[in-house]
N, C-alpha and C. Protein backbone atom coordinates (compact mmCIF):
# COMPACT_ATOMS: atom_id res chain seq x y z
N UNK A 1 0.84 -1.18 0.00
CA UNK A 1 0.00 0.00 0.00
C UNK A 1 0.89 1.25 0.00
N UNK A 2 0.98 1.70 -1.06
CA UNK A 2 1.44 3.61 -1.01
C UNK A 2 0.60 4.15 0.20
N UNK A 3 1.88 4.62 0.63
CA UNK A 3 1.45 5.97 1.88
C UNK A 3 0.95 7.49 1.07
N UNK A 4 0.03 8.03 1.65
CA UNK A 4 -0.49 9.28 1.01
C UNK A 4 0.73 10.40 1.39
N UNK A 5 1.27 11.39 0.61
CA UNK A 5 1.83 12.53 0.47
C UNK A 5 0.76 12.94 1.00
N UNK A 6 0.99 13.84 2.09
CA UNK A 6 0.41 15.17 3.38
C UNK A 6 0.90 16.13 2.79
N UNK A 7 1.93 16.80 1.88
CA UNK A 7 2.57 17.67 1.59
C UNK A 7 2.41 17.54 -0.19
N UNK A 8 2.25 18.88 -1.15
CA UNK A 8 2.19 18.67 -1.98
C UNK A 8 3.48 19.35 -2.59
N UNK A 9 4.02 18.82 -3.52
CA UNK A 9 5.15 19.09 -4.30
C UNK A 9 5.77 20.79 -4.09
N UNK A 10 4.89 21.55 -4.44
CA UNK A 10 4.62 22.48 -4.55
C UNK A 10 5.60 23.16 -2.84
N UNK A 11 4.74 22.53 -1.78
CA UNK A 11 4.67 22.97 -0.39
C UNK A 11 6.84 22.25 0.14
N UNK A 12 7.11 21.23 -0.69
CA UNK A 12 8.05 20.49 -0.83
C UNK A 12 9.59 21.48 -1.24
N UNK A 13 9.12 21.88 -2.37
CA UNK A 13 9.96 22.78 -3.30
C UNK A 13 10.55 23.93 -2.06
N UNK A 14 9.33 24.84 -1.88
CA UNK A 14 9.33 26.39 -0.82
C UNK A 14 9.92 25.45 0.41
N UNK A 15 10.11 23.98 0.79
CA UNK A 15 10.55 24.68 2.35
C UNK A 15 12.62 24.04 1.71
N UNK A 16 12.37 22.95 0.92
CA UNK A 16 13.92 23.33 0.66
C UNK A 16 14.32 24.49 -0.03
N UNK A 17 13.26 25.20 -0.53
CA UNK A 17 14.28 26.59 -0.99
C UNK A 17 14.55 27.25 0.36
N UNK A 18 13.65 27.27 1.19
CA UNK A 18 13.65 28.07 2.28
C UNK A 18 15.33 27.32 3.60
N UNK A 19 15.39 26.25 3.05
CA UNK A 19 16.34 25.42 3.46
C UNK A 19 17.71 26.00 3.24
N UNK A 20 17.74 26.43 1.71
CA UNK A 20 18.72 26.73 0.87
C UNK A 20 19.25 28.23 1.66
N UNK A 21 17.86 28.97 1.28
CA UNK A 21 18.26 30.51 1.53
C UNK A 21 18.68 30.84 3.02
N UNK A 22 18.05 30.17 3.79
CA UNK A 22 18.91 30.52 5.09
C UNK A 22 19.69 29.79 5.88
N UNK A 23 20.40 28.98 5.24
CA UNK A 23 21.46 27.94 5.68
C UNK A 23 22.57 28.55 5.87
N UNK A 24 22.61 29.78 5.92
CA UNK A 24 24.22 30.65 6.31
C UNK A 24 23.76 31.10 7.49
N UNK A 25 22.58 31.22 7.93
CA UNK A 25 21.62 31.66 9.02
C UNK A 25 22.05 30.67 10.73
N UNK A 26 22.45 29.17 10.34
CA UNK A 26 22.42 28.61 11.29
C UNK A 26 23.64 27.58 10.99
N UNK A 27 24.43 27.30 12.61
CA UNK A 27 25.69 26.43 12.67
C UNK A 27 25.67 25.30 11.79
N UNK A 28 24.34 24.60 11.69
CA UNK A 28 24.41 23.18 10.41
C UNK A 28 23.63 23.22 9.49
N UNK A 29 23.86 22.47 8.94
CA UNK A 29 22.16 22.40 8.07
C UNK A 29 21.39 21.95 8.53
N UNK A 30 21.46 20.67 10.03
CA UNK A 30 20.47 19.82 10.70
C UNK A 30 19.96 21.37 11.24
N UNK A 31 20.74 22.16 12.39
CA UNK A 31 20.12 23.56 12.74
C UNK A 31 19.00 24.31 11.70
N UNK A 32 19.44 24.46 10.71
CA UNK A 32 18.77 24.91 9.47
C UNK A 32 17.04 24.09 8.89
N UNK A 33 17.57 22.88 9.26
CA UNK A 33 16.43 22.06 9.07
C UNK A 33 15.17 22.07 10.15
N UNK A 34 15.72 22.13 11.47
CA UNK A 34 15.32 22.04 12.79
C UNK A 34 14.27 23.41 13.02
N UNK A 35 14.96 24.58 12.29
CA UNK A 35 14.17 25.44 12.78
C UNK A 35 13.05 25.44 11.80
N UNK A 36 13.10 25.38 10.22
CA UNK A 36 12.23 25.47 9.14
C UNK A 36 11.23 24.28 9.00
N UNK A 37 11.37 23.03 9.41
CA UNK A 37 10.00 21.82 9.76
C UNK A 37 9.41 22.67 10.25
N UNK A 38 9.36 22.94 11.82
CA UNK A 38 7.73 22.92 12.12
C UNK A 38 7.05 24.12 11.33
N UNK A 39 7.43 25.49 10.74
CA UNK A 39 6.93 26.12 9.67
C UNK A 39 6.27 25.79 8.77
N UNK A 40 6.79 24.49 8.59
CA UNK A 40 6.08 23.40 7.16
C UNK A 40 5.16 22.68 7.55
N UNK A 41 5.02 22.69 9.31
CA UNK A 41 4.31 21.42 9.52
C UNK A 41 4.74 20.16 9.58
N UNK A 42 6.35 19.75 9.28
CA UNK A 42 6.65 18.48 9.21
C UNK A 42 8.00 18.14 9.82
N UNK A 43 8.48 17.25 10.53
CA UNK A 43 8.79 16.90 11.45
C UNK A 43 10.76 16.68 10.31
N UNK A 44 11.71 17.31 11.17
CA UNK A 44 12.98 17.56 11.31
C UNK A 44 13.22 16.53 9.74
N UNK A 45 12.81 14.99 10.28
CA UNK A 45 13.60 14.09 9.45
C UNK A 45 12.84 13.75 7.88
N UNK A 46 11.47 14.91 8.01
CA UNK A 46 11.20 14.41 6.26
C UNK A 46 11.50 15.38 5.84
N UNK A 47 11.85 16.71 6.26
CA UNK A 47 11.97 17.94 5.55
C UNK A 47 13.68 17.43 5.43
N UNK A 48 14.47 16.82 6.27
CA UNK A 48 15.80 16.47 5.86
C UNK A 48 15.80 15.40 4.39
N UNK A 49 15.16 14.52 4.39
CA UNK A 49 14.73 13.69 3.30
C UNK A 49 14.19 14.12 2.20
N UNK A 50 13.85 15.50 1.84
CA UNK A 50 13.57 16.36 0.91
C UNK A 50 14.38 17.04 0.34
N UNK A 51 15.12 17.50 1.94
CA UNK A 51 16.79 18.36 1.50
C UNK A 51 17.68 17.30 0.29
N UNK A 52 17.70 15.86 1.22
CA UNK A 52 18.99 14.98 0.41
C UNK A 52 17.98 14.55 -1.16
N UNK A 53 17.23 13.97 -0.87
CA UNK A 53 16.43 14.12 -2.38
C UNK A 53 17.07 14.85 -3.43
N UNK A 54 16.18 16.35 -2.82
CA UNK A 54 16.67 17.45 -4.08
C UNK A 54 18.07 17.52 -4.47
N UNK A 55 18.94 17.56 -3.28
CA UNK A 55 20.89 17.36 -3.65
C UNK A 55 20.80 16.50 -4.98
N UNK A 56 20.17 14.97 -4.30
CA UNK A 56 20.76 14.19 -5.05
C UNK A 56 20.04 14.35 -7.07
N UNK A 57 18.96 14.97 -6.64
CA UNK A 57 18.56 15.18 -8.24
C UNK A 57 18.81 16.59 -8.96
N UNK A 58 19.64 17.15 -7.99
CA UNK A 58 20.22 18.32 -8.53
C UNK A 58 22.11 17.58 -8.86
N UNK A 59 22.07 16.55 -8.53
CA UNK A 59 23.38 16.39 -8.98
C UNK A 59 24.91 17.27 -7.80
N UNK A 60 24.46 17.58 -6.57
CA UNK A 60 25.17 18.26 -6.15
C UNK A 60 25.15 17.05 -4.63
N UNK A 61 24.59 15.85 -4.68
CA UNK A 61 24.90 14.78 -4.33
C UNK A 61 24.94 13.48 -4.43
N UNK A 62 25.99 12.77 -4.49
CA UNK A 62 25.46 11.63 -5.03
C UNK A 62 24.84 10.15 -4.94
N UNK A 63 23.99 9.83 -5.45
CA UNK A 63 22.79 9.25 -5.34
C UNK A 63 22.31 8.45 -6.70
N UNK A 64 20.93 8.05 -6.34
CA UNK A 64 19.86 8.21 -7.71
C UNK A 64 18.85 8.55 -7.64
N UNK A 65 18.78 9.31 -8.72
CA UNK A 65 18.05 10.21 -9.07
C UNK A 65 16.59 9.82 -9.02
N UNK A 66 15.59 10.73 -8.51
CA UNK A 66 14.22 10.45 -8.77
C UNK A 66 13.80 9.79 -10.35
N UNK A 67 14.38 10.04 -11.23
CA UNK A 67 13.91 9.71 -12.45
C UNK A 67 14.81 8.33 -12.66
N UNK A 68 15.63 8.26 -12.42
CA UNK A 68 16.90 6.77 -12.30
C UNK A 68 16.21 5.89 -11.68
N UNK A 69 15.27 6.45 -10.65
CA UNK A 69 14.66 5.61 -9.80
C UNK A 69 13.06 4.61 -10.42
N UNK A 70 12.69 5.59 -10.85
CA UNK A 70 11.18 5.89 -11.76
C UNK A 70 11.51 4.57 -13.03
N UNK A 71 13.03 5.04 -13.62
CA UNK A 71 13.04 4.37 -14.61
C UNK A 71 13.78 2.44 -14.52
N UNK A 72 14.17 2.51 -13.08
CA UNK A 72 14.52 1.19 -12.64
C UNK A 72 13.37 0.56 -12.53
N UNK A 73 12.36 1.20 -11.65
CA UNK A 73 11.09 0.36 -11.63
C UNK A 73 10.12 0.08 -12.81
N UNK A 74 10.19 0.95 -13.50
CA UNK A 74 9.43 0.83 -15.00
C UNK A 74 9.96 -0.32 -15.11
N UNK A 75 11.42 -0.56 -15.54
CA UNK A 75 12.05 -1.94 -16.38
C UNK A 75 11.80 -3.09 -15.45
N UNK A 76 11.48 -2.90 -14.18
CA UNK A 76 11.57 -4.22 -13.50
C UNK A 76 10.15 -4.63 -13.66
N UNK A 77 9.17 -3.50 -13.82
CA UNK A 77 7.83 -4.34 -14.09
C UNK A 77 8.17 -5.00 -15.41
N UNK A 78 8.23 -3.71 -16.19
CA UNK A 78 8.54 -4.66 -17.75
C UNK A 78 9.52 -5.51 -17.91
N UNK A 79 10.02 -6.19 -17.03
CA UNK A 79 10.91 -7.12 -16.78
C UNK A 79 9.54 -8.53 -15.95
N UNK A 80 9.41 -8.60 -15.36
CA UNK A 80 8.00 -8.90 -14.95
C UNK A 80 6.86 -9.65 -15.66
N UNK A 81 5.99 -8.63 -16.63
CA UNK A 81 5.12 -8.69 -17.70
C UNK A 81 6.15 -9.64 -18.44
N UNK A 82 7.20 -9.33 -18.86
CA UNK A 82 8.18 -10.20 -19.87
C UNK A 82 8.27 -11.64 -19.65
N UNK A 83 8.25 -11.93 -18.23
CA UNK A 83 8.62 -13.25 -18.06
C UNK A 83 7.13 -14.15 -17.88
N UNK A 84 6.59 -13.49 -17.46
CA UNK A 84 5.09 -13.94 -17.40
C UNK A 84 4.58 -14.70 -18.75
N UNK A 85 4.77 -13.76 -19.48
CA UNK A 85 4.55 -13.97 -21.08
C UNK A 85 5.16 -15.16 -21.45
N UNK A 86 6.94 -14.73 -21.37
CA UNK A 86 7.42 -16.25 -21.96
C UNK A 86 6.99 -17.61 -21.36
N UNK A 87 6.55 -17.54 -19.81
CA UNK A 87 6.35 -18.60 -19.37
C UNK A 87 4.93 -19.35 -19.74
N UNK A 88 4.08 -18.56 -20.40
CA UNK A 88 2.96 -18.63 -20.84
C UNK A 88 2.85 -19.22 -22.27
N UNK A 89 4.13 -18.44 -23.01
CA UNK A 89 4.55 -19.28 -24.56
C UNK A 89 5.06 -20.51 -24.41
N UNK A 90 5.83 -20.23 -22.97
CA UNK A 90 6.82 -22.63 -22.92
C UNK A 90 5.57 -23.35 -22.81
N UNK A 91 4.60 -22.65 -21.55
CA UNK A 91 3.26 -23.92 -21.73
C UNK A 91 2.73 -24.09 -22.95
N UNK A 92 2.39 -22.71 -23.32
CA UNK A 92 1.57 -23.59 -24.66
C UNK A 92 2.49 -24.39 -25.57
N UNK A 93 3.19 -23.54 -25.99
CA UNK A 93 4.08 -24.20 -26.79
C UNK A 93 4.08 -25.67 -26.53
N UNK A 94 4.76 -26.38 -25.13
CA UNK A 94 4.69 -27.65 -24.93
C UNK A 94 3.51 -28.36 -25.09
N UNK A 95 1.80 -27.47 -24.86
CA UNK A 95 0.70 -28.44 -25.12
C UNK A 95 0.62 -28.70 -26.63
N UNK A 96 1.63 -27.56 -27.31
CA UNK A 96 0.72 -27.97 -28.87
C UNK A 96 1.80 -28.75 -29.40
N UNK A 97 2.84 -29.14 -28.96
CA UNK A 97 4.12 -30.09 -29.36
C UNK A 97 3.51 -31.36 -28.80
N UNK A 98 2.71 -31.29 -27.81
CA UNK A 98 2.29 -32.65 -27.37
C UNK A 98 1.08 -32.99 -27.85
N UNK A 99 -0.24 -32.34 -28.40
CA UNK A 99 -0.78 -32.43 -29.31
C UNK A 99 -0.24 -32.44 -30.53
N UNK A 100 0.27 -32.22 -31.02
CA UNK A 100 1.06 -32.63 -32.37
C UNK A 100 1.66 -34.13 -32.55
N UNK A 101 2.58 -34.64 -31.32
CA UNK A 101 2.37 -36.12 -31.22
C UNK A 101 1.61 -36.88 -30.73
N UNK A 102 0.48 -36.32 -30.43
CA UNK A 102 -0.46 -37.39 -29.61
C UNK A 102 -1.17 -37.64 -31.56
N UNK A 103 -1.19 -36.93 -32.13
CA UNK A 103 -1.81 -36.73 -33.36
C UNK A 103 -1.44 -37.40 -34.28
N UNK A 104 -0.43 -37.44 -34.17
CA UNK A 104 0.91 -38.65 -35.08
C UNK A 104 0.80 -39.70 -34.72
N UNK A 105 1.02 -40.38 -33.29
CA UNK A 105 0.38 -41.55 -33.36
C UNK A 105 -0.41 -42.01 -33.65
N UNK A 106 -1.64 -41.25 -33.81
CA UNK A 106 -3.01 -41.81 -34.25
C UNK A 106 -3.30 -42.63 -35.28
C-alpha cells in the first residue's frame, strides 16, 4: 500500500528553498532544518529527506536520481510482464508439441 503525500510538491519545493536561503543563518544544516520543519508542519527528518532528495537530483549529491529511480522500476515491471509472457509461450508451446504427437500416433 502507497502511503499518502500530506505535503504537496509544490509545499516540498518552498521549504527546501527556504532550506537553501537561510542555511548561512544557522551552525548546520540539521540547525537549518530544525528550525524550518515545524513552519512546514513536518517533522525535522522528512523535511531532511527532501533536502537529500533534491541534492541528489540536482546532482550536487550523489545518489539516484528520482527519475533513475522511476526508470529502474518501470524496467523491472517490464521485466516482470516479460517473463510472465514467456512462461505462458513454454506452456503452450509444450501443449501444442504434445498435441502434435499425440496426433501422429493416431
Amino acid at each position: 500500500m502507497k502511503k499518502q503525500n500530506k505535503f504537496s510538491p509544490e509545499v516540498r519545493e518552498r521549504a527546501v528553498r527556504m532550506v537553501q536561503e537561510h542555511r548561512g543563518e544557522y551552525p548546520s544544516l540539521w540547525a537549518t532544518i530544525e528550525s524550518i520543519a515545524p513552519k512546514i508542519g513536518c517533522v525535522p527528518q522528512t523535511l531532511n529527506e527532501w533536502v537529500r532528495k533534491h541534492e541528489v537530483d540536482t546532482g550536487t549529491r550523489d545518489g539516484v536520481t528520482s527519475a533513475e529511480r522511476e526508470r529502474v522500476k518501470e524496467l523491472e515491471r517490464e521485466n516482470r510482464e516479460l517473463r510472465k509472457a514467456n512462461e505462458i509461450l513454454k506452456l503452450a508451446s509444450a501443449f501444442f508439441a504434445q498435441a502434435e504427437l499425440d496426433r501422429r500416433l493416431k
